[in-house]
Protein backbone atom coordinates (compact mmCIF):
# COMPACT_ATOMS: atom_id res chain seq x y z
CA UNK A 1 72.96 151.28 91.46
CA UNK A 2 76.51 149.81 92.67
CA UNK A 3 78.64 149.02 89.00
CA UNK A 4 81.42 146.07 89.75
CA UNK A 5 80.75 145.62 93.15
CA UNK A 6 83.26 142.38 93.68
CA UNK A 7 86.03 144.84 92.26
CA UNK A 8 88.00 145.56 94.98
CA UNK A 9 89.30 148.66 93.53
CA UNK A 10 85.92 150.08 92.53
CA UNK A 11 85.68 153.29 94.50
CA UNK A 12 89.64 153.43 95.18
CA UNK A 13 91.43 156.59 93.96
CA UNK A 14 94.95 155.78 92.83
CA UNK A 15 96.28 158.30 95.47
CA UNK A 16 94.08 156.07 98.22
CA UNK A 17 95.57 153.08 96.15
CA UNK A 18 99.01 154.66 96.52
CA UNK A 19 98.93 155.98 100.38
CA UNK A 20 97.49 152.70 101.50
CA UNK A 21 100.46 150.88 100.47
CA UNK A 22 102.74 153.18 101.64
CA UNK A 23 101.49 153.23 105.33
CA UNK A 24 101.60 149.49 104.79
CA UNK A 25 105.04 148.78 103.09
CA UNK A 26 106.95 152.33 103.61
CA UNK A 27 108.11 153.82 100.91
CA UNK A 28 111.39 151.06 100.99
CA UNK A 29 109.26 147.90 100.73
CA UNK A 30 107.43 149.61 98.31
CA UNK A 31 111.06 149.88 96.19
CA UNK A 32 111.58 146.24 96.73
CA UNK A 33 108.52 145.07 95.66
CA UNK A 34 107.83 146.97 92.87
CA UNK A 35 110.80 147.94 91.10
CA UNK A 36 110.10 151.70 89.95
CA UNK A 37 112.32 154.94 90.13
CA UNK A 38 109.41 156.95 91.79
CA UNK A 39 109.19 154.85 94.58
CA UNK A 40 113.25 154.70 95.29
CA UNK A 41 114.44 157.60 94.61
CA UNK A 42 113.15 160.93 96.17
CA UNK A 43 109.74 158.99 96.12
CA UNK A 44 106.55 160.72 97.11
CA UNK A 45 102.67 160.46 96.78
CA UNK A 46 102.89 163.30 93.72
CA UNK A 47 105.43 162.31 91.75
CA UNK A 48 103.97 158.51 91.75
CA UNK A 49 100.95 159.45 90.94
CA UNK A 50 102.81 161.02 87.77
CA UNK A 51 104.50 158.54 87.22
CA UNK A 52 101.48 155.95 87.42
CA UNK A 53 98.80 157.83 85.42
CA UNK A 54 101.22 158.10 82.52
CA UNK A 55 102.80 154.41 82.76
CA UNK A 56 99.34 151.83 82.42
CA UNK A 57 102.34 148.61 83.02
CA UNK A 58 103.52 150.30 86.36
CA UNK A 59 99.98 150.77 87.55
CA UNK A 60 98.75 147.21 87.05
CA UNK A 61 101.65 146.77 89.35
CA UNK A 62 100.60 148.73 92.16
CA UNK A 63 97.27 148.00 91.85
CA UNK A 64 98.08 144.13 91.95
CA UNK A 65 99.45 144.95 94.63
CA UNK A 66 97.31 146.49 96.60
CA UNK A 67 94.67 143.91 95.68
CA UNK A 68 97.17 140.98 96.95
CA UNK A 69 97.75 142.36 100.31
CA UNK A 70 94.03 143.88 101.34
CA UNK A 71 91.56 142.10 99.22
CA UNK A 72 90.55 140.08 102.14
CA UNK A 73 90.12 142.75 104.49
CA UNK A 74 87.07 145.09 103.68
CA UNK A 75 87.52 148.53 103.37
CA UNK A 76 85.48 151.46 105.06
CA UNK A 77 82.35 152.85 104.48
């Protein structure tokens, strides 16, 4: 039984959520887009995921974010 099924981020770790982006925007568009510390200075996938899980208004963000720019394309299997 699928839960949410028309919620693109059902089944998307915020590390997926996170590295998806990132290959998308680089770490730089990701600073201009979003303005957070973790992803301008010395950013990486560990410390935004710190960062993220501890700050619910950052998150919403990100994951706004990654629902703008692939919720048209499907994701894999």
């Amino acid at each position: 039984m699928r839960e949410q099924p028309n919620n693109p981020l059902h089944g998307v770790t915020l590390e997926a959520v996170i590295v998806r982006l990132v290959d998308h925007y680089g770490w730089d568009g990701m600073a201009r887009r979003i303005r957070i510390n973790c992803f301008h200075s010395n950013p990486s996938v560990k410390s935004s995921l710190t960062f993220l899980r501890k700050t619910p208004w950052a998150r919403e963000q990100v994951e706004a974010l990654y629902v703008a720019t692939f919720a048209t394309q499907r994701h894999g299997p």
